[in-house]
Protein backbone atom coordinates (compact mmCIF):
# COMPACT_ATOMS: atom_id res chain seq x y z
CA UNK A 1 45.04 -37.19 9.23
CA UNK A 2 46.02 -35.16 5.85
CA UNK A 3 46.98 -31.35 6.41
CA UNK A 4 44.25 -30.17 4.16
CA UNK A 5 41.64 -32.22 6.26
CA UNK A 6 42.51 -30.70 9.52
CA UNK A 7 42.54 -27.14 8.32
CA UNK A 8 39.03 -27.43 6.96
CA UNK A 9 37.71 -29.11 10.26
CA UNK A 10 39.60 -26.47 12.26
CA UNK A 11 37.45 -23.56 9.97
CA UNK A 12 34.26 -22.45 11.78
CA UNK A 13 31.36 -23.76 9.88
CA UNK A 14 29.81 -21.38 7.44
CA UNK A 15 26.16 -21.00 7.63
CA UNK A 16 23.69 -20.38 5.18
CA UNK A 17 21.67 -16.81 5.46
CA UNK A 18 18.19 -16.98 5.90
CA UNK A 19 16.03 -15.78 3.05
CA UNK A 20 13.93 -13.26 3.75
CA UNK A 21 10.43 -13.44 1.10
CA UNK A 22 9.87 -9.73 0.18
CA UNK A 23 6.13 -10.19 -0.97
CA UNK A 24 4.94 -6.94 -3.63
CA UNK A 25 1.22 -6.73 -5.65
CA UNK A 26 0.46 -4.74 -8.52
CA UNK A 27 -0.23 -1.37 -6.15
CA UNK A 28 0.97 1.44 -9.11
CA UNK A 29 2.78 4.08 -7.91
CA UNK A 30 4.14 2.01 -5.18
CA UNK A 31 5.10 -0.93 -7.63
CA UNK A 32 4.49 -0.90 -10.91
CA UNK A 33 4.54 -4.70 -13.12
CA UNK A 34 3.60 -3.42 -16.63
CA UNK A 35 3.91 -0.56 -18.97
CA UNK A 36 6.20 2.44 -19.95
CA UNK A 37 6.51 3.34 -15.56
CA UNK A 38 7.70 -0.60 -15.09
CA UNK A 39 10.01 -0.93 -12.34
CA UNK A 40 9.80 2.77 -11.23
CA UNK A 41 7.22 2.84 -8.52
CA UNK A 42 8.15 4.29 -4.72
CA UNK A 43 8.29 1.13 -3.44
CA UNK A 44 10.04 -0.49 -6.76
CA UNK A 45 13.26 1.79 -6.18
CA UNK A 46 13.24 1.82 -2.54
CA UNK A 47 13.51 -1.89 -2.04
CA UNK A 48 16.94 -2.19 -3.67
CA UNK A 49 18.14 0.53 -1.57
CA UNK A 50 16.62 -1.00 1.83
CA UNK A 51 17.92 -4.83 0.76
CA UNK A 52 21.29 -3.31 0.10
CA UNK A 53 21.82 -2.47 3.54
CA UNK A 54 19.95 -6.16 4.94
CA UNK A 55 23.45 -7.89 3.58
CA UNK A 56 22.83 -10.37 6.51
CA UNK A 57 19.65 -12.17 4.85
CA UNK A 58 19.41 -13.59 0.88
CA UNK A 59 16.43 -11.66 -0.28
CA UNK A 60 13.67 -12.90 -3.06
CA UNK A 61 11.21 -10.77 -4.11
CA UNK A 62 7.08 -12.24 -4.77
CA UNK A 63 4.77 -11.74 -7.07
CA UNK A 64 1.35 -12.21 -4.88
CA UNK A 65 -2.27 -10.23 -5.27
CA UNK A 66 -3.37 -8.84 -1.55
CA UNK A 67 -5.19 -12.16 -0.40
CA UNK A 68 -2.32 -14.05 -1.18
CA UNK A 69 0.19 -11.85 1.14
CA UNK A 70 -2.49 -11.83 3.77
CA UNK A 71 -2.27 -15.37 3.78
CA UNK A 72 1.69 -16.15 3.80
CA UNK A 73 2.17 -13.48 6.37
CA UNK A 74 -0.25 -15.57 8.82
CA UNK A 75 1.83 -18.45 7.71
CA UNK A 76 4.90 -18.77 10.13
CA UNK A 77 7.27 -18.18 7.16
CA UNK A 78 10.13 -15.50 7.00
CA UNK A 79 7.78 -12.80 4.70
CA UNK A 80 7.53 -8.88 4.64
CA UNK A 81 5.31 -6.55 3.15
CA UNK A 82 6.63 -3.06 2.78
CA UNK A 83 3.63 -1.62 1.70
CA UNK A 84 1.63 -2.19 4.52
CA UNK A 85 -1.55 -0.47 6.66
CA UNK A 86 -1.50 -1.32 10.14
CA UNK A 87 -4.85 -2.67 11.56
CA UNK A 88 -5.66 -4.27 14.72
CA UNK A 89 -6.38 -7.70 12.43
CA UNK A 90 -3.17 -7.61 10.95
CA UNK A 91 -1.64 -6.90 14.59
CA UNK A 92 -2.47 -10.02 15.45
CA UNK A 93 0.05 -11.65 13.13
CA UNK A 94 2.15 -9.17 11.67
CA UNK A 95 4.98 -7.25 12.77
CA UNK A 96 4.94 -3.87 11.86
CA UNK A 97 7.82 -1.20 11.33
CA UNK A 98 7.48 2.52 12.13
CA UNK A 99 5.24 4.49 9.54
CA UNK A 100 7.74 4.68 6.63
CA UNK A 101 5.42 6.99 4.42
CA UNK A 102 2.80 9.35 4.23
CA UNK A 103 0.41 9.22 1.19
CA UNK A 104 -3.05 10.95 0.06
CA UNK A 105 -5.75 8.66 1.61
CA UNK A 106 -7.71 6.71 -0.26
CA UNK A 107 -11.51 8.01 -2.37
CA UNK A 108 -13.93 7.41 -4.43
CA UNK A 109 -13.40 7.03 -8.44
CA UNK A 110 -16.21 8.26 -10.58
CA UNK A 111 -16.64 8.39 -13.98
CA UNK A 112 -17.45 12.29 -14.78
CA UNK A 113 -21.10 10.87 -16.38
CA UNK A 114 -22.10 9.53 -13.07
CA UNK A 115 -20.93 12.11 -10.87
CA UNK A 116 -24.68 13.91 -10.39
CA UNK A 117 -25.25 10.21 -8.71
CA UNK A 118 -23.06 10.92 -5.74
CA UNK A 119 -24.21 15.04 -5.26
CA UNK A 120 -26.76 14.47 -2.91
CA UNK A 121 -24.67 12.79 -0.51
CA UNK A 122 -21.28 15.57 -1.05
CA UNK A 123 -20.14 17.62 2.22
CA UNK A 124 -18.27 19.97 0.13
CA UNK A 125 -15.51 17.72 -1.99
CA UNK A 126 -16.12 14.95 0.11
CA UNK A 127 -18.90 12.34 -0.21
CA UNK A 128 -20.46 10.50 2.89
CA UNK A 129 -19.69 7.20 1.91
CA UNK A 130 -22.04 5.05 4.22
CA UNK A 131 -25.49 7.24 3.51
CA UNK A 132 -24.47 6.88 -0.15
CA UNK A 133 -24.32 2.87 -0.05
CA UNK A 134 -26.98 2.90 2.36
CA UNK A 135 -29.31 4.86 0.22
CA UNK A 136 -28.49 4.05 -3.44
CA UNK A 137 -28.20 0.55 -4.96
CA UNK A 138 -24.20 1.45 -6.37
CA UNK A 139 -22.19 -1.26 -6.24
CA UNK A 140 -18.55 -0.03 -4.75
CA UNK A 141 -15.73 -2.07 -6.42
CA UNK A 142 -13.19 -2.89 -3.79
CA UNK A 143 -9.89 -5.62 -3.46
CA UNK A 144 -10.43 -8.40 -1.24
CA UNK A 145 -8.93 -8.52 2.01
CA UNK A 146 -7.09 -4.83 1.22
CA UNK A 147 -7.56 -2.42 4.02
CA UNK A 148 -8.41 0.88 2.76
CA UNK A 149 -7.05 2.19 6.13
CA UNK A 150 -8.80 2.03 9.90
CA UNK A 151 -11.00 4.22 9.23
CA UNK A 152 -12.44 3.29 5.78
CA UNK A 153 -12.54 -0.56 7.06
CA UNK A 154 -14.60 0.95 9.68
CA UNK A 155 -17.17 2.45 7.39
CA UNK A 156 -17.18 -0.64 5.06
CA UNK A 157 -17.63 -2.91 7.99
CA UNK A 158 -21.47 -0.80 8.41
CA UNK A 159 -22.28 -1.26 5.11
CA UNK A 160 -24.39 -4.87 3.42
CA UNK A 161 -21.87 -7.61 1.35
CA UNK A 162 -24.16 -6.56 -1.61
CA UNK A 163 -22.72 -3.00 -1.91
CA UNK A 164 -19.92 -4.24 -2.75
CA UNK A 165 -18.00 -6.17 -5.87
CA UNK A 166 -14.68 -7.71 -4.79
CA UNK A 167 -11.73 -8.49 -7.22
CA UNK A 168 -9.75 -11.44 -5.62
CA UNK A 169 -7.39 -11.92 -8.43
CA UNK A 170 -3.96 -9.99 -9.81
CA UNK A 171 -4.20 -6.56 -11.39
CA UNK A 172 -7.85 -6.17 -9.28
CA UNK A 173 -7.64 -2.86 -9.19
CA UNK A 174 -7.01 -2.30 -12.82
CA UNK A 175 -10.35 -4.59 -13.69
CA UNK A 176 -12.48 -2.85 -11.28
CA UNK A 177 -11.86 0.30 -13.59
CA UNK A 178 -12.57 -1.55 -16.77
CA UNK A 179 -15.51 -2.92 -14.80
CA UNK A 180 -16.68 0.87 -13.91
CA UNK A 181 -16.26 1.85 -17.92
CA UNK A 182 -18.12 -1.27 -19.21
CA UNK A 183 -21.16 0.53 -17.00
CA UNK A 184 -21.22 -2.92 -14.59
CA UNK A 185 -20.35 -0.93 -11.60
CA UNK A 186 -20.32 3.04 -10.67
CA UNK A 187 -17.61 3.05 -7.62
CA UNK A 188 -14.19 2.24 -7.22
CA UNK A 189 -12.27 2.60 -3.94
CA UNK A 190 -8.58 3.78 -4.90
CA UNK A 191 -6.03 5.75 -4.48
CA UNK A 192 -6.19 8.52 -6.67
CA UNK A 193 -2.68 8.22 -7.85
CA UNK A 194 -2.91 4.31 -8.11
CA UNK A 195 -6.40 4.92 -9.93
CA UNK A 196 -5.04 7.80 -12.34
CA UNK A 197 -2.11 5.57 -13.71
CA UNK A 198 -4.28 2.88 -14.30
CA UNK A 199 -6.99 4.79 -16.37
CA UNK A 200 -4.05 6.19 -18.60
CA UNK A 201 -2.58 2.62 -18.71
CA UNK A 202 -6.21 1.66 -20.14
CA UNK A 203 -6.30 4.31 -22.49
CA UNK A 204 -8.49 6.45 -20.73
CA UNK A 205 -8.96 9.98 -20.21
CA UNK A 206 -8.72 11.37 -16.65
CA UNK A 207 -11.19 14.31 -17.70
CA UNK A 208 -13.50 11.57 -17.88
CA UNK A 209 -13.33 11.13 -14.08
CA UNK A 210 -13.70 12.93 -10.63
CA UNK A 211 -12.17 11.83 -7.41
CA UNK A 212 -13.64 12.12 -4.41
CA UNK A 213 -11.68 11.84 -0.52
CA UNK A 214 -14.51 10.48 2.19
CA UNK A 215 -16.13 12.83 4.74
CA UNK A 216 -14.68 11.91 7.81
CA UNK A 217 -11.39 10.09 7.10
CA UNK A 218 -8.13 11.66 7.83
CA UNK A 219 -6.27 13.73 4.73
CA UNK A 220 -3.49 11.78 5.20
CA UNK A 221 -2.73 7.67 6.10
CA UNK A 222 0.57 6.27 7.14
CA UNK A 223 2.56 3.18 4.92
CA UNK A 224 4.60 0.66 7.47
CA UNK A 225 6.78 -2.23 6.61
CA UNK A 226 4.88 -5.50 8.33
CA UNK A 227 6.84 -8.60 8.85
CA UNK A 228 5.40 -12.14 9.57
CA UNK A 229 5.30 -11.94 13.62
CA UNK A 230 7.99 -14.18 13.79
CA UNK A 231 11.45 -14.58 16.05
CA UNK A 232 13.23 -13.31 12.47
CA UNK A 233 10.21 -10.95 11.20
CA UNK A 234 10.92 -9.05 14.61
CA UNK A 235 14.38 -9.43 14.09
CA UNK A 236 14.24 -8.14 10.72
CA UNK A 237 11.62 -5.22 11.87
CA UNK A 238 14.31 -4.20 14.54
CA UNK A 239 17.22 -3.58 11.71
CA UNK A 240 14.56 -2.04 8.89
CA UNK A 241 13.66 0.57 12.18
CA UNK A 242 16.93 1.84 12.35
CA UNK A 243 17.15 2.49 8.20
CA UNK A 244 13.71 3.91 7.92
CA UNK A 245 14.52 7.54 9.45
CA UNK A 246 17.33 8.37 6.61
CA UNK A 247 14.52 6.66 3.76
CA UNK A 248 11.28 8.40 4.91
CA UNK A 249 13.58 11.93 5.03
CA UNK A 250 15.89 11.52 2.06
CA UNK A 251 14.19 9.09 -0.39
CA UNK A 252 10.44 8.34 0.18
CA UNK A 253 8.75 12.09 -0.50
CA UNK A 254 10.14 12.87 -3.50
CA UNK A 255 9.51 9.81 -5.06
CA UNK A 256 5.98 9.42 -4.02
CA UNK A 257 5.28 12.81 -5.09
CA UNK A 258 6.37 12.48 -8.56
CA UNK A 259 3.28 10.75 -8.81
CA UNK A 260 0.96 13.44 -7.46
CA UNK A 261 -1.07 15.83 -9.46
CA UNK A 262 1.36 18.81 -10.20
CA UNK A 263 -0.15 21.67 -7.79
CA UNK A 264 -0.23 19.13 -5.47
CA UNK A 265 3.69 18.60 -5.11
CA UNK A 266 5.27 21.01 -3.24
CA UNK A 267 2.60 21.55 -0.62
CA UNK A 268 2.89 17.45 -0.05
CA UNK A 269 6.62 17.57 0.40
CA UNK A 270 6.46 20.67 2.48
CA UNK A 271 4.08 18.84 5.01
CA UNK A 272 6.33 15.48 4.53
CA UNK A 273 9.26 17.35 6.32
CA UNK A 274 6.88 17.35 9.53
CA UNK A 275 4.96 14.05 9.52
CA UNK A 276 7.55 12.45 11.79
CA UNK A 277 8.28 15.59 13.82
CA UNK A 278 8.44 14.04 17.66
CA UNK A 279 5.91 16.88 18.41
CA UNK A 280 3.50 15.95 16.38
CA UNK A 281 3.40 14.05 13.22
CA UNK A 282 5.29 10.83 14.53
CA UNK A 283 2.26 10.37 17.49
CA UNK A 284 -0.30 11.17 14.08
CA UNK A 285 1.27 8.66 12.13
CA UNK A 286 1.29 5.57 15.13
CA UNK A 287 -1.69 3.37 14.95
């Protein structure tokens, strides 16, 4: 047998690294697809930094709107989402990291000419959401199959299919608001940040809008990496758990609150320092 031929049957076999789908939507300021802020959400410069330390997978990075990534993460493929709300639904078939960031919960968007519409039903700054779809005939523009958080999903869950006008496709978000300024809808569940971006984007005017967080739901809701519940999602989960401490201290606040209205800033990062405190804000921020 030639020299050559024995050496290479002698080498242990070299095996191929499994590729790990990394699935993103349009979700601006977590990841931004289009315009001046391209590539610079949170979530658009964190990923590099978290795949740079995963050397032991191949990593691709999708393109999906939220129905989509709902779907391939029930799918018993190798797929993460690392902007993800934990529910009890998606517990069922997702595997989910510890809380990796804290962000403003999301509100209502209003155009400033329909705000009188929502003062009857205001506790303070906030607006009961369910007495103001259960009493009114506004439509409330949401994204199919996003959760809003636990407790928002709780509220919608009360509330008729006909209060509501869901965007299944890409950039849903972005036509909801052009929706609400063409006068076919009054209500748009967002994020304020997400929804402020998007208006500019359009080449709108914020003063043309109000924002409004919902009576009852926490100030603040909790971001998780969630893995297909898999033998290698868990695996994966198990090695993104031991990064996410050094992120969500040293990386994650500051660039989520670059997107935050100005006053807002500081008193965001100062209450970042303590979300994951073991006295209190880690047991806040587990489902």
């Amino acid at each position: 047998m030639p020299v050559i031929l024995c050496l290479l049957l002698a080498m242990p076999l070299a095996h191929a690294k499994e590729r790990l789908f990394w699935l993103v939507r349009d979700l601006p300021p977590f990841t931004i697809f289009e315009g001046a802020e391209k590539g610079q959400g949170v979530m658009d410069l964190m990923l590099p930094k978290l795949i740079a330390q995963m050397p032991e997978y191949d990593h691709s990075i999708v393109r999906v709107n939220r129905a989509r990534g709902i779907q391939m993460l029930m799918e018993p493929s190798f797929t993460c989402d690392p902007t993800l709300l934990w529910t009890p639904e998606r517990a069922k078939y997702v595997h989910f990291s510890k809380p990796s960031l804290g962000v403003l919960s999301t509100g209502l968007v209003v155009r400033k000419q329909d705000q009188a519409l929502l003062e009857p039903f205001l506790d303070g700054q906030q607006v009961e959401l369910k007495a103001l779809l259960d009493k009114t005939r506004l439509k409330l523009g949401i994204v199919a199959e996003r959760s809003y958080s636990t407790q928002v999903d709780a509220i919608l869950r009360q509330l008729p299919d006909s209060a509501f006008s869901r965007h299944f496709g890409n950039d849903a978000t972005a036509s909801l608001l052009q929706m609400q300024q063409l006068g076919r809808l009054q209500l748009v569940l967002s994020y304020w940040p997400e929804a402020r971006y998007l208006i500019e984007q359009q080449g709108g005017s914020l003063d043309d809008y109000r924002f409004y967080p919902i009576s009852g739901v926490n100030h603040y809701q909790f971001l998780h990496v969630g893995c297909s519940d898999t033998p290698q999602g868990r695996e994966a989960i198990a090695h993104i758990d031991q990064l996410l401490p050094a992120l969500r201290r040293d990386t994650l606040p500051a660039l989520y609150a670059r997107w935050l209205d100005p006053e807002l800033r500081e008193d965001y990062l100062q209450q970042a320092r303590h979300f994951f405190d073991d006295s209190n804000g880690a047991s806040a921020a587990q489902p």
